[in-house]
PDB file of N, CA and C in Angstrom:
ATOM      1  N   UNK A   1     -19.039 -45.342 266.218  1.00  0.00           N
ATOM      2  CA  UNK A   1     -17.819 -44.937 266.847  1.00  0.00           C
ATOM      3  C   UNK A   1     -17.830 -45.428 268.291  1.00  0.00           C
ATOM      4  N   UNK A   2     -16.842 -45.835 268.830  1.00  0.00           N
ATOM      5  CA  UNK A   2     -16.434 -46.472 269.765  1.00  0.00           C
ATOM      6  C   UNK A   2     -15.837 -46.001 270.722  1.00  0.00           C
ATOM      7  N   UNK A   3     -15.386 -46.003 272.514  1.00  0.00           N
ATOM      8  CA  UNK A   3     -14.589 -45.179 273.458  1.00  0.00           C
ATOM      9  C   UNK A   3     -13.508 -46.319 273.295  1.00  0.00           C
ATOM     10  N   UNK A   4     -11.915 -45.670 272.758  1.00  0.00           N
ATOM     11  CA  UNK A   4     -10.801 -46.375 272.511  1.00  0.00           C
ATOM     12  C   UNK A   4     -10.636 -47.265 274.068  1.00  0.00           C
ATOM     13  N   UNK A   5     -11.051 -46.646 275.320  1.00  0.00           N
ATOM     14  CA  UNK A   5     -11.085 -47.192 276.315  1.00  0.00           C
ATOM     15  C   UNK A   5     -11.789 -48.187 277.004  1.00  0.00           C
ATOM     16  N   UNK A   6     -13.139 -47.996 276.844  1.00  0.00           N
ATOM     17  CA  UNK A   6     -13.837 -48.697 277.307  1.00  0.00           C
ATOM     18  C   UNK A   6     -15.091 -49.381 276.291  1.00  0.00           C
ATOM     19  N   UNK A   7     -15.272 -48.959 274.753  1.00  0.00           N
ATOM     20  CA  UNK A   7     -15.546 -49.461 273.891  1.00  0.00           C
ATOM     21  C   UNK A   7     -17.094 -49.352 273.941  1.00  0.00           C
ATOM     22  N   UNK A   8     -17.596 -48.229 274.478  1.00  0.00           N
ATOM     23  CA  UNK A   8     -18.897 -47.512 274.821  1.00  0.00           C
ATOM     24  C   UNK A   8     -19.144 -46.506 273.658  1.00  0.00           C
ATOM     25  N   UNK A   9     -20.330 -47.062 273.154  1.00  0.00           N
ATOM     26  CA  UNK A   9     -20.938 -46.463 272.235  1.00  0.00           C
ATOM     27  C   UNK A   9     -21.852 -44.356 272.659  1.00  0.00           C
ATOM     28  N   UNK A  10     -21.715 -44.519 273.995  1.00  0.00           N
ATOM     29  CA  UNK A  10     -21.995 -43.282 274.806  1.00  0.00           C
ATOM     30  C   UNK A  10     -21.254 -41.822 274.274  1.00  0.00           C
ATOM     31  N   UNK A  11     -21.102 -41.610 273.125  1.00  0.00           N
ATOM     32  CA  UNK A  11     -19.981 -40.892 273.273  1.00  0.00           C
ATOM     33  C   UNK A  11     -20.856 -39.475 272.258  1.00  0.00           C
ATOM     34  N   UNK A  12     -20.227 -37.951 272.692  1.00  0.00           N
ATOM     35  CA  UNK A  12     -20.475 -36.951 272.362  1.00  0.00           C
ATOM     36  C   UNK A  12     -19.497 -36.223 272.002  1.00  0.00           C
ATOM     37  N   UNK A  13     -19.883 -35.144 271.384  1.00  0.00           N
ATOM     38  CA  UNK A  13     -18.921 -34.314 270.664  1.00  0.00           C
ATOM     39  C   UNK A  13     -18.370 -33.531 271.804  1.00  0.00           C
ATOM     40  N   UNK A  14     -16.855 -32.728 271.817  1.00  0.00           N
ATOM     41  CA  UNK A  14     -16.765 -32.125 273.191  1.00  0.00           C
ATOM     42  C   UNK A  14     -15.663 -30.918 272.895  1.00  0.00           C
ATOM     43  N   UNK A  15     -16.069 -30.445 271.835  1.00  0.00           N
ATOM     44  CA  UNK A  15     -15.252 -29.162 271.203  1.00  0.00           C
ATOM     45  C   UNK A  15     -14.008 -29.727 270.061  1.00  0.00           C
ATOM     46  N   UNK A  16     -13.563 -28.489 269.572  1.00  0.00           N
ATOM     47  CA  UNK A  16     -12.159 -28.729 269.088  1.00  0.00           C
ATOM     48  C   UNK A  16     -11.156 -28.476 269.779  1.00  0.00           C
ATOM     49  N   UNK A  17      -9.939 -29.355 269.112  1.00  0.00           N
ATOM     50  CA  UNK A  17      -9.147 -29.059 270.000  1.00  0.00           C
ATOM     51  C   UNK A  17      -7.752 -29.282 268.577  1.00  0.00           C
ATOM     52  N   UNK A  18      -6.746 -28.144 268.706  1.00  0.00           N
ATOM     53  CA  UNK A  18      -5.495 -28.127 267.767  1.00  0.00           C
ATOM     54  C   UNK A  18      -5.882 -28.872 266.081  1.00  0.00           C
ATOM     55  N   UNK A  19      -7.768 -27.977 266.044  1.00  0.00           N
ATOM     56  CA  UNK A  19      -7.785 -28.285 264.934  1.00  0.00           C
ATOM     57  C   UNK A  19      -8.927 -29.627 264.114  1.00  0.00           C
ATOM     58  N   UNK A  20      -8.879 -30.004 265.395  1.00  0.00           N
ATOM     59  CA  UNK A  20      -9.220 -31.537 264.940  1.00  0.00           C
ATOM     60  C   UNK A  20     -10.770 -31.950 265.881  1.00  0.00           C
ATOM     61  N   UNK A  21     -11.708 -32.647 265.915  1.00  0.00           N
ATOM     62  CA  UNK A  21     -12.915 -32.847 266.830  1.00  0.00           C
ATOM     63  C   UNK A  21     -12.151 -33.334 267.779  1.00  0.00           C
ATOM     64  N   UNK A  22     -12.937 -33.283 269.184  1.00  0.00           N
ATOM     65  CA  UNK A  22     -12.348 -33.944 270.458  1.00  0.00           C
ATOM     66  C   UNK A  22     -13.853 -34.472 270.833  1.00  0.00           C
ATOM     67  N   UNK A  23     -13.610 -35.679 271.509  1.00  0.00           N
ATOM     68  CA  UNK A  23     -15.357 -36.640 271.578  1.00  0.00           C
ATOM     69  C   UNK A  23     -14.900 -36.825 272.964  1.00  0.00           C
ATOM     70  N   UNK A  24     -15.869 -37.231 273.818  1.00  0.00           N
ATOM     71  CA  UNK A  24     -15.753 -37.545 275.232  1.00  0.00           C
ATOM     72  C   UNK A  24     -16.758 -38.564 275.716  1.00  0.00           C
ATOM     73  N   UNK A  25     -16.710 -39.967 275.970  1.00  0.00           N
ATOM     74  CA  UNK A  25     -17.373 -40.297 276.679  1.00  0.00           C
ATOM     75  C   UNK A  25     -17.667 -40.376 277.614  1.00  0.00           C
ATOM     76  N   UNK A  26     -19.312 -41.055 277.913  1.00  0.00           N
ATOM     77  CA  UNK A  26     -19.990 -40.343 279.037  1.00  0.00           C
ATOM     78  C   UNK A  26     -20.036 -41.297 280.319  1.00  0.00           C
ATOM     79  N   UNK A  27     -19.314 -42.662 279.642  1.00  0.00           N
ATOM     80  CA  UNK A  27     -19.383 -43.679 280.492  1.00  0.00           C
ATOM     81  C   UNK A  27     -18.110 -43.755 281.454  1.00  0.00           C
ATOM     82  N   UNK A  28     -17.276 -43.580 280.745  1.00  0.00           N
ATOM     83  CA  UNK A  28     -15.444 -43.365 281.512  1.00  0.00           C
ATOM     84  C   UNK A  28     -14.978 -42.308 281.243  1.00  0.00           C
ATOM     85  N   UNK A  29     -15.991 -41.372 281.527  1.00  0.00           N
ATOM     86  CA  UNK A  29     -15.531 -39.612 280.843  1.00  0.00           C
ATOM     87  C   UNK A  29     -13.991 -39.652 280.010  1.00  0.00           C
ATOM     88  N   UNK A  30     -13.534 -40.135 279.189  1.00  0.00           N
ATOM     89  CA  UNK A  30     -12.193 -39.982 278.487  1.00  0.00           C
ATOM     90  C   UNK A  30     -12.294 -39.214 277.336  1.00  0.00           C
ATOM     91  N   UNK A  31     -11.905 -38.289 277.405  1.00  0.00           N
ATOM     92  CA  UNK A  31     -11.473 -37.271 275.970  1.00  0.00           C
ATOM     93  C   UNK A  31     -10.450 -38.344 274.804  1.00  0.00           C
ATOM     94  N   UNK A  32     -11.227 -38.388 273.598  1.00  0.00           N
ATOM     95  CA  UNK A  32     -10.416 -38.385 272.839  1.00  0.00           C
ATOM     96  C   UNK A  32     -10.301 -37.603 271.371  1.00  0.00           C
ATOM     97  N   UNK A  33      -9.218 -38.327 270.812  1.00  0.00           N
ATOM     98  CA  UNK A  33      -9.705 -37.362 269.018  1.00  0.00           C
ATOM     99  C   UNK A  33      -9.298 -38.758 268.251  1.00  0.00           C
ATOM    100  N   UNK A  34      -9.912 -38.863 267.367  1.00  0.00           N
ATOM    101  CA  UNK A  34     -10.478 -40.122 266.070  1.00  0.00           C
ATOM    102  C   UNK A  34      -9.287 -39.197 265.098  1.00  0.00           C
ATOM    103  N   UNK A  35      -8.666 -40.182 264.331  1.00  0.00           N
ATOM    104  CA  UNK A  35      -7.526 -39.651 263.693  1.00  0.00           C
ATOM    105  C   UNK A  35      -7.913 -40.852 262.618  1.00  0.00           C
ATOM    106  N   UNK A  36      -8.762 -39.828 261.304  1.00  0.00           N
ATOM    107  CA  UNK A  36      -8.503 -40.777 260.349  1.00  0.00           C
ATOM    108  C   UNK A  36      -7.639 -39.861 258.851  1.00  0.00           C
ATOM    109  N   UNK A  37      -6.740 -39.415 259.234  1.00  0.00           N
ATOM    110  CA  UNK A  37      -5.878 -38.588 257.863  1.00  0.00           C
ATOM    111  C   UNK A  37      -4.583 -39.420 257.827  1.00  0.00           C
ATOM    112  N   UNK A  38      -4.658 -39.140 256.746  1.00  0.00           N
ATOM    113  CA  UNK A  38      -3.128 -40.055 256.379  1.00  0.00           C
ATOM    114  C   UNK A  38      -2.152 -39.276 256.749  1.00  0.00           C
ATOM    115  N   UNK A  39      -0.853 -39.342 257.252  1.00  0.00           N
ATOM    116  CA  UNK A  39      -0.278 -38.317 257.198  1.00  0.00           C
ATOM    117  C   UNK A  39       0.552 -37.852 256.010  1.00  0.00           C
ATOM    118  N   UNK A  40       0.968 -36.882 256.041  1.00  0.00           N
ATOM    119  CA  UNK A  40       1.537 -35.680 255.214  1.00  0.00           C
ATOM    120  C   UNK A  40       3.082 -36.626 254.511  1.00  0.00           C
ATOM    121  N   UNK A  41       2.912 -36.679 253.254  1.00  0.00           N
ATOM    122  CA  UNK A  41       4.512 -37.355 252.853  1.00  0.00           C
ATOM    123  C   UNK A  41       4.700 -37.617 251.151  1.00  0.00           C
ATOM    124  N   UNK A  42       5.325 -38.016 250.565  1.00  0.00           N
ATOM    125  CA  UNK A  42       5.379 -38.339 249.226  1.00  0.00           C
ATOM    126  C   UNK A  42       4.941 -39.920 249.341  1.00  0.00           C
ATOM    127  N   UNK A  43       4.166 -40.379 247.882  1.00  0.00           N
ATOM    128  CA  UNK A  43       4.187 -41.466 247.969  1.00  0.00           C
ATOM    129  C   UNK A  43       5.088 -42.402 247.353  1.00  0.00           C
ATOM    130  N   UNK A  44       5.736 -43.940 247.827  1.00  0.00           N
ATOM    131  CA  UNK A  44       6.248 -44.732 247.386  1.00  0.00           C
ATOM    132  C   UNK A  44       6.573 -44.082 245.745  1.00  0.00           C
ATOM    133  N   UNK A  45       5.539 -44.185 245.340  1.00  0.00           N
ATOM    134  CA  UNK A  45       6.230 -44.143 243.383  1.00  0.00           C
ATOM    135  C   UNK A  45       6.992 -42.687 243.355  1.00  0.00           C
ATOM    136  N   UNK A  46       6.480 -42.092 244.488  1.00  0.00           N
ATOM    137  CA  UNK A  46       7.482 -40.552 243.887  1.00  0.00           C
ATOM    138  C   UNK A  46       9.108 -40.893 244.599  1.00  0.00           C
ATOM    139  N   UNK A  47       9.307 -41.638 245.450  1.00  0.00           N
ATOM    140  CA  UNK A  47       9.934 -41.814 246.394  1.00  0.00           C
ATOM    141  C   UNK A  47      11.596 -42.679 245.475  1.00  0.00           C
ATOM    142  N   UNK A  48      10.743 -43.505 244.687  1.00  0.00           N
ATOM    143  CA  UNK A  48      11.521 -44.564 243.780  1.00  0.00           C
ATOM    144  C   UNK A  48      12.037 -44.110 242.077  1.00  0.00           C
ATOM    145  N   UNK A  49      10.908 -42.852 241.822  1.00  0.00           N
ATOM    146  CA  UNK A  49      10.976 -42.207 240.718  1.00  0.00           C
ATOM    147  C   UNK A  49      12.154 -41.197 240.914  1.00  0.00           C
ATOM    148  N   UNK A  50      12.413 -40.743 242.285  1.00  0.00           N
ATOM    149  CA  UNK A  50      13.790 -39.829 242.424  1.00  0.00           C
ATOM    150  C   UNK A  50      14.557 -40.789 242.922  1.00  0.00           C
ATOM    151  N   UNK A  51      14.825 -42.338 243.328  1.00  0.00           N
ATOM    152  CA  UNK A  51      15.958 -42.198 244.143  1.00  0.00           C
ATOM    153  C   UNK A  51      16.546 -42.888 242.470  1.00  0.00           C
ATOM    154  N   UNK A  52      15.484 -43.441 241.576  1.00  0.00           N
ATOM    155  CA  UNK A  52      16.190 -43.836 240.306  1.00  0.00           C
ATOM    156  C   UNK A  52      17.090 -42.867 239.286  1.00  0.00           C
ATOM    157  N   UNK A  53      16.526 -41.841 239.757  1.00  0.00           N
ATOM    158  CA  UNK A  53      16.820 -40.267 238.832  1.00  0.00           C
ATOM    159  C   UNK A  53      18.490 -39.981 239.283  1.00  0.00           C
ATOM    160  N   UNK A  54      18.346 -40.337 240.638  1.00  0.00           N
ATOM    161  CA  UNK A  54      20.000 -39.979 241.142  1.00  0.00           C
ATOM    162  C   UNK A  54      20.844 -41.027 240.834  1.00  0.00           C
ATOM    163  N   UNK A  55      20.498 -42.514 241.062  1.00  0.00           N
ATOM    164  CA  UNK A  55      21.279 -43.727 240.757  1.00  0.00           C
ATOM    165  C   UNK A  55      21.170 -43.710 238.966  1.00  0.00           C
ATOM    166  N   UNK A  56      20.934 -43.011 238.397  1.00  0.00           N
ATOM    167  CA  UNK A  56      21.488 -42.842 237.067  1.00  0.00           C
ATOM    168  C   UNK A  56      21.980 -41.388 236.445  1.00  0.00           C
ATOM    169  N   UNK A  57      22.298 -41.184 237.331  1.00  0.00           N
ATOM    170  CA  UNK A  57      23.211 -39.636 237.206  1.00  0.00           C
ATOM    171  C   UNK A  57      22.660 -38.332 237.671  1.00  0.00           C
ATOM    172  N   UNK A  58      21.139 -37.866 237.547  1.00  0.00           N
ATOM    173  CA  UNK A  58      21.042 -36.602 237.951  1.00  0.00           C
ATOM    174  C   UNK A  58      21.128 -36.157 239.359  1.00  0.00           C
ATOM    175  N   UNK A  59      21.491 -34.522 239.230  1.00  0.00           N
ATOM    176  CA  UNK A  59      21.992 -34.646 241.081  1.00  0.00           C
ATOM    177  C   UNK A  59      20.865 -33.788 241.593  1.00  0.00           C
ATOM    178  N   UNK A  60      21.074 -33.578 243.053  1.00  0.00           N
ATOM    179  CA  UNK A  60      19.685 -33.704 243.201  1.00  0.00           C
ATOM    180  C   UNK A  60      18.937 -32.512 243.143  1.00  0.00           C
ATOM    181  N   UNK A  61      19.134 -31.264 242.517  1.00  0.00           N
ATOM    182  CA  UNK A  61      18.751 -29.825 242.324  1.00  0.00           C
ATOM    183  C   UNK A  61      17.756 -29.950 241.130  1.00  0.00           C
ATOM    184  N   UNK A  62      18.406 -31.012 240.181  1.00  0.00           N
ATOM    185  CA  UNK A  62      17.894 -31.319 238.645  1.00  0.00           C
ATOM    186  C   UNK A  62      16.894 -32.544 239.232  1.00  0.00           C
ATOM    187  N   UNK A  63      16.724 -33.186 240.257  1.00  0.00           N
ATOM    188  CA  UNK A  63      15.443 -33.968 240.941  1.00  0.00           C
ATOM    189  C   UNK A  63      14.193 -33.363 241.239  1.00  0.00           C
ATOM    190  N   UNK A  64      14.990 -31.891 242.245  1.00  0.00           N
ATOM    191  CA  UNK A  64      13.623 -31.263 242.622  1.00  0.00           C
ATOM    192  C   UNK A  64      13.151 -30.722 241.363  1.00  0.00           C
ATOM    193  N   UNK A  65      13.712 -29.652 240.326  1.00  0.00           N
ATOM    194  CA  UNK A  65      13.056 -29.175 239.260  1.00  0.00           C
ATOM    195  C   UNK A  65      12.171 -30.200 238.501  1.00  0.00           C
ATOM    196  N   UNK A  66      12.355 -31.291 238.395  1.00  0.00           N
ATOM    197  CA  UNK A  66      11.730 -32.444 237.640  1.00  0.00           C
ATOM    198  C   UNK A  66      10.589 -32.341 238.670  1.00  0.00           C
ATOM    199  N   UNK A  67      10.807 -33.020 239.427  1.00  0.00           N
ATOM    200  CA  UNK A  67       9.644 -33.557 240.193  1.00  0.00           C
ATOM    201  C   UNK A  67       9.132 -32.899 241.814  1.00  0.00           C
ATOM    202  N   UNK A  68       9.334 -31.755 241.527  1.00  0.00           N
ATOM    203  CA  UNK A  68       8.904 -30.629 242.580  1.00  0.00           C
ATOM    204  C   UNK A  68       9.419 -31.028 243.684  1.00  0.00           C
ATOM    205  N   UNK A  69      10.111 -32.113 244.322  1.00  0.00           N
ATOM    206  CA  UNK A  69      10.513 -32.381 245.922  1.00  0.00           C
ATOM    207  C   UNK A  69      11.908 -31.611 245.922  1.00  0.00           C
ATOM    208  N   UNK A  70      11.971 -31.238 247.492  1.00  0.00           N
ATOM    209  CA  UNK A  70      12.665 -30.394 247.950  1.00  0.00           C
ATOM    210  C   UNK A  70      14.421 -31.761 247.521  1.00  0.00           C
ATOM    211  N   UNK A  71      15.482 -30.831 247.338  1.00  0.00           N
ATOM    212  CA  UNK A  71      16.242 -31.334 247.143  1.00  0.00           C
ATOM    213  C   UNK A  71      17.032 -32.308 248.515  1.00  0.00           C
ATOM    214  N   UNK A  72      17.174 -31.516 249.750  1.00  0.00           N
ATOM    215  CA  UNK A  72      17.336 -32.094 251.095  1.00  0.00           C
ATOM    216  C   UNK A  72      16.345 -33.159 251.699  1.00  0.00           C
ATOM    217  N   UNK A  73      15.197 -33.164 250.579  1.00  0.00           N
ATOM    218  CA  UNK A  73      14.019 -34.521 251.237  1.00  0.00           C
ATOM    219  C   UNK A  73      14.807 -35.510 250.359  1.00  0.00           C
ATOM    220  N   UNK A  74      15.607 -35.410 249.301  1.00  0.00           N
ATOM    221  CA  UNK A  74      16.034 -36.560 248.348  1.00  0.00           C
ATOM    222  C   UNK A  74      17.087 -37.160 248.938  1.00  0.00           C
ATOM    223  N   UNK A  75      17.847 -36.469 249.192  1.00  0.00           N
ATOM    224  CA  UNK A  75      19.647 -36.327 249.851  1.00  0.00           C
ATOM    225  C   UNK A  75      18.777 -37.402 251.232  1.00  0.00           C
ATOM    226  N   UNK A  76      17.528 -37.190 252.076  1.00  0.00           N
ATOM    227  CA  UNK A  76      17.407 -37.989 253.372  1.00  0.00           C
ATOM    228  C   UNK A  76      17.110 -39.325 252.933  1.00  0.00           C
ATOM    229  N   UNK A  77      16.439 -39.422 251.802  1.00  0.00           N
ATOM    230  CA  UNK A  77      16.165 -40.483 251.373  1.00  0.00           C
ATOM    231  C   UNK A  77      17.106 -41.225 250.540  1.00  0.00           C
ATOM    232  N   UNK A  78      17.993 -41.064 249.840  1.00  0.00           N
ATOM    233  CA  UNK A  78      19.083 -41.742 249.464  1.00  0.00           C
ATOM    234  C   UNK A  78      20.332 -42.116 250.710  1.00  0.00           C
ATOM    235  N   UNK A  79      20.276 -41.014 251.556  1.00  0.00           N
ATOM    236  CA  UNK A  79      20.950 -41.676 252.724  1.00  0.00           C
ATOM    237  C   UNK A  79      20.279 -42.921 253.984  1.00  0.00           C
ATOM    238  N   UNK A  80      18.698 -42.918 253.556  1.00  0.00           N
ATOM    239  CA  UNK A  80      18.162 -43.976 254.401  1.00  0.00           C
ATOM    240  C   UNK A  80      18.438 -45.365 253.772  1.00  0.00           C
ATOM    241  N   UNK A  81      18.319 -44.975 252.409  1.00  0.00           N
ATOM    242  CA  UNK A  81      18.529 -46.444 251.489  1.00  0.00           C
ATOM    243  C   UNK A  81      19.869 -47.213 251.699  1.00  0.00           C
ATOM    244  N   UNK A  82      20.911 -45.811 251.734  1.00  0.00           N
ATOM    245  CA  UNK A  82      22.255 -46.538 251.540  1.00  0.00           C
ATOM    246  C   UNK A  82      22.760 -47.167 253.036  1.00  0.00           C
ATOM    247  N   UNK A  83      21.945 -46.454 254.219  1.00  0.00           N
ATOM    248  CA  UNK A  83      22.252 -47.646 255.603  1.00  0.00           C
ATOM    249  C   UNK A  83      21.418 -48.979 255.185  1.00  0.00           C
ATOM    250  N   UNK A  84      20.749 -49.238 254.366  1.00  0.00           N
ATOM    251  CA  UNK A  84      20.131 -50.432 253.787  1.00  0.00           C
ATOM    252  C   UNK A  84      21.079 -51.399 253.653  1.00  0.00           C
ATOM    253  N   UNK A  85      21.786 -50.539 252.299  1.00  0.00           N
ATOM    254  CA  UNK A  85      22.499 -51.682 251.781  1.00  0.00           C
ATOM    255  C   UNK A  85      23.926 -52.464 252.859  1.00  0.00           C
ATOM    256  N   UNK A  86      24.455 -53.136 252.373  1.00  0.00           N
ATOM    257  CA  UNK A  86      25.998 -54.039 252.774  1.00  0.00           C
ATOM    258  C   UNK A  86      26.662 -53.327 252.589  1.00  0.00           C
ATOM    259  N   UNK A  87      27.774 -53.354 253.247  1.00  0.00           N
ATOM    260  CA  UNK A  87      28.950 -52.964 253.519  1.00  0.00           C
ATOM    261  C   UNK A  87      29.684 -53.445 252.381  1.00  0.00           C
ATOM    262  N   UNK A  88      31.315 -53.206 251.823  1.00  0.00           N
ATOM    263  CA  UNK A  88      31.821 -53.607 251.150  1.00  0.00           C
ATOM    264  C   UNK A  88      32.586 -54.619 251.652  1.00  0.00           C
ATOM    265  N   UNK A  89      32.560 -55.890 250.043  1.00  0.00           N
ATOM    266  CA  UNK A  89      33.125 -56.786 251.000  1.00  0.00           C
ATOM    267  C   UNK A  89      34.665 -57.272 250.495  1.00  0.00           C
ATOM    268  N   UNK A  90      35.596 -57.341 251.477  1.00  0.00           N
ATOM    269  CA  UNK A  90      36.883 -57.930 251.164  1.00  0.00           C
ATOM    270  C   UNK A  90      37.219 -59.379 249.840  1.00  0.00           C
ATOM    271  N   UNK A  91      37.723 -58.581 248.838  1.00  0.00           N
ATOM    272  CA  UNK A  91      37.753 -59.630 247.580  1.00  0.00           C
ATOM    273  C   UNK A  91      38.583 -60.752 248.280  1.00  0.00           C
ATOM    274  N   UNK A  92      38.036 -61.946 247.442  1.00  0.00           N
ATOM    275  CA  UNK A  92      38.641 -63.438 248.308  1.00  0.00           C
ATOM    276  C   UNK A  92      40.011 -63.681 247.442  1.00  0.00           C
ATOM    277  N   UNK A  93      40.490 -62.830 246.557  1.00  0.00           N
ATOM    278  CA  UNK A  93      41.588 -62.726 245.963  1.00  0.00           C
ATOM    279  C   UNK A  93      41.988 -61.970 245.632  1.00  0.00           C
ATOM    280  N   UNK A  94      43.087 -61.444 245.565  1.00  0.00           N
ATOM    281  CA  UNK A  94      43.605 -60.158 244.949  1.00  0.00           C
ATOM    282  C   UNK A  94      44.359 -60.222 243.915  1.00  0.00           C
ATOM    283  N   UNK A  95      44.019 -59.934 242.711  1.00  0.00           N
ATOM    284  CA  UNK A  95      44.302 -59.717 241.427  1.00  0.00           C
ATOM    285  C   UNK A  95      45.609 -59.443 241.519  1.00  0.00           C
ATOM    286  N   UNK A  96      46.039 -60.436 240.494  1.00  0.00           N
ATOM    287  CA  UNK A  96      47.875 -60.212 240.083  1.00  0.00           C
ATOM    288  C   UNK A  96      47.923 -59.332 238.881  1.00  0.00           C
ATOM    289  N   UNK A  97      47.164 -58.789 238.220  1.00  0.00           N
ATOM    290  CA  UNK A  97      46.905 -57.994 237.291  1.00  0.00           C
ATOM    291  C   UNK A  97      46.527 -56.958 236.995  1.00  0.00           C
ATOM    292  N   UNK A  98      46.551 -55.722 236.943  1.00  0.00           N
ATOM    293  CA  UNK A  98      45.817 -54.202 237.018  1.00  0.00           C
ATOM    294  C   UNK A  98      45.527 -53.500 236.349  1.00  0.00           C
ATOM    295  N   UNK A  99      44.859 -52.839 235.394  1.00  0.00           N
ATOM    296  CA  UNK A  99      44.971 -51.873 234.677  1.00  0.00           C
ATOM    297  C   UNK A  99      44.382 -50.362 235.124  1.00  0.00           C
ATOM    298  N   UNK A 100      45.336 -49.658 234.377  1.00  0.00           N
ATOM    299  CA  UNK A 100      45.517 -48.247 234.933  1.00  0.00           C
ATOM    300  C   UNK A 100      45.506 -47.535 233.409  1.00  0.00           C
ATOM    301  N   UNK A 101      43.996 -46.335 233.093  1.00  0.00           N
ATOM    302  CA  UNK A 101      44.286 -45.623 232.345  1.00  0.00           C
ATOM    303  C   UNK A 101      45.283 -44.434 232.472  1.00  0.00           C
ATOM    304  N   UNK A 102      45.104 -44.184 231.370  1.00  0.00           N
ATOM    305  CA  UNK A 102      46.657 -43.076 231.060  1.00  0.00           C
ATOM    306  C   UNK A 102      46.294 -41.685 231.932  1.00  0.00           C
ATOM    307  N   UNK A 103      47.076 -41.142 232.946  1.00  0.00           N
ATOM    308  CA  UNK A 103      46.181 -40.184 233.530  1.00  0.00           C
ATOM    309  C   UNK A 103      47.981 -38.848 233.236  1.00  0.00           C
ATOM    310  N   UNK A 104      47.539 -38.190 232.947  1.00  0.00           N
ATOM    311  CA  UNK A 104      48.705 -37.209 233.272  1.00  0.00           C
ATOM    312  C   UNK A 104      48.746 -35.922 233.748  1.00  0.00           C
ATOM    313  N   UNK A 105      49.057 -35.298 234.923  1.00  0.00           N
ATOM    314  CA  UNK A 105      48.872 -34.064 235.550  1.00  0.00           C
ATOM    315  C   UNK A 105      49.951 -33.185 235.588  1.00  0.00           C
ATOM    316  N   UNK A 106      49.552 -31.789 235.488  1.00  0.00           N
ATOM    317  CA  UNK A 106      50.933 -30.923 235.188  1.00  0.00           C
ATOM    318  C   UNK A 106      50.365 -30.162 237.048  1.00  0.00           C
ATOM    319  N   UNK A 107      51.698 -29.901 237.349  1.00  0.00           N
ATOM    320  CA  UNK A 107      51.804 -29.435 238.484  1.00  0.00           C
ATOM    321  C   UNK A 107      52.788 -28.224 238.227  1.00  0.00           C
ATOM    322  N   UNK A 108      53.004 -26.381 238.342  1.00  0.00           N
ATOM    323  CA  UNK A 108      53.607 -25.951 238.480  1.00  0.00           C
ATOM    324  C   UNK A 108      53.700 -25.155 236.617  1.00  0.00           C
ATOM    325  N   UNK A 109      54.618 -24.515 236.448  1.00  0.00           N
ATOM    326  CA  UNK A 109      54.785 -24.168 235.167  1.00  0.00           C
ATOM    327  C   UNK A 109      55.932 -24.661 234.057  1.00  0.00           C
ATOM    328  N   UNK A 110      54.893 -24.785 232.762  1.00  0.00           N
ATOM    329  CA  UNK A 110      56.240 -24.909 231.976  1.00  0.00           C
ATOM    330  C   UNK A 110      57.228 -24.036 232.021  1.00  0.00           C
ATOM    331  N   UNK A 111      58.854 -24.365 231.672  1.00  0.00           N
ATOM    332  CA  UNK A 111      59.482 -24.027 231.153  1.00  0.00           C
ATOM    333  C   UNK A 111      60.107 -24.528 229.859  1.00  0.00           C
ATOM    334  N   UNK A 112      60.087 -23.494 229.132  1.00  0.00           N
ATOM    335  CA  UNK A 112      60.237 -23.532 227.773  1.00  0.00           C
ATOM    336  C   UNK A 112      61.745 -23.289 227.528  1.00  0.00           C
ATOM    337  N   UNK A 113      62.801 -23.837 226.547  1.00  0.00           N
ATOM    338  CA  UNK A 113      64.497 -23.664 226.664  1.00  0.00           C
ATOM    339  C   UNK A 113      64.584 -23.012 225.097  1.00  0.00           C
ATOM    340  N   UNK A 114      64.810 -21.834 225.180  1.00  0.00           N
ATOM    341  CA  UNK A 114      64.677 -21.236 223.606  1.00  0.00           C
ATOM    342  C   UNK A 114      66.464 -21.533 223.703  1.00  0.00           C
ATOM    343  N   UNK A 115      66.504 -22.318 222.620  1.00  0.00           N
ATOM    344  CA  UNK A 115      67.887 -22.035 221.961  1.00  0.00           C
ATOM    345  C   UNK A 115      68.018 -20.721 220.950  1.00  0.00           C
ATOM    346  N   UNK A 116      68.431 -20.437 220.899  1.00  0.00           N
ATOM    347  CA  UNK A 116      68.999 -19.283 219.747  1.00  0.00           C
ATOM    348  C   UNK A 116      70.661 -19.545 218.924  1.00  0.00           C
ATOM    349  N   UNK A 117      70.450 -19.896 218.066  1.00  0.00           N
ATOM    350  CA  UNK A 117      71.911 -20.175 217.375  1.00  0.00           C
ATOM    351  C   UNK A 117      71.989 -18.870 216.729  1.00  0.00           C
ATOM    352  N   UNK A 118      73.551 -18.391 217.032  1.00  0.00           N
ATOM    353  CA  UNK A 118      73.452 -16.823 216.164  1.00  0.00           C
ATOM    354  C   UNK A 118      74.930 -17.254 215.370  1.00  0.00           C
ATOM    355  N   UNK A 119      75.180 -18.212 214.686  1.00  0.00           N
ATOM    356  CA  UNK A 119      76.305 -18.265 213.815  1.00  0.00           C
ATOM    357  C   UNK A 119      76.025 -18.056 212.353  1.00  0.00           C
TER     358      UNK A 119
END
C-alpha cells in the first residue's frame, strides 16, 4: 500500500473513521482511507432485464414484484434511457392517404321516442 500523495510506503493504521480504516503517513503526515468496495447499485443484467419488461408491456409495480427493484428506481431508469434516444423526426412527406379505425363515443343520454299507436 502506497501514500496517494507522496507514494511512501511509511504508512500506519490511524483509527476508524465513518466506518471505514483511516491510514496516515509518516512521511507527509496525510490521512487517508483506501476505498476498495464497489458501490451499492443493481447490476447491468438486472438493469436491462426490467427496462425490457416495461418496453414490452408490464408496468412498473408488476417489475418490482418480479424482480424485487423498487418501482421509482425503474421509472429513473427508463427516463435516463429515453434522454438517450432522438427526438422525433419530421416525415419528408406527408401522406395523401389515412386510415382511421371505426371509433364511436356516446356523450350525454339516450333518448328513446316510444310511439304508441292507440287506433
Amino acid at each position: 500500500m502506497k501514500c496517494p500523495e507522496c507514494n511512501s510506503t511509511n504508512i500506519r493504521k490511524n483509527g476508524i473513521k465513518r466506518g471505514k480504516q483511516n491510514h496516515i503517513c509518516y512521511d507527509c503526515r496525510r490521512q487517508f482511507v483506501i476505498h476498495n468496495e464497489k458501490p451499492p447499485g443493481y447490476s447491468d443484467d438486472i438493469k436491462k432485464d426490467c427496462l425490457k419488461m416495461y418496453v414490452n408491456g408490464m408496468g412498473f409495480r408488476a417489475i418490482e414484484r418480479v424482480k424485487g427493484v423498487h418501482h421509482t428506481t425503474v421509472i429513473n431508469w427508463v427516463r435516463a434511457v429515453g434522454t438517450l434516444l432522438p427526438d422525433a423526426y419530421e416525415p419528408d412527406q406527408i401522406p395523401e392517404v389515412g386510415e382511421l379505425d371505426e371509433l364511436e363515443t356516446f356523450i350525454g343520454q339516450k333518448k328513446q321516442d316510444l310511439v304508441v299507436d292507440c287506433r
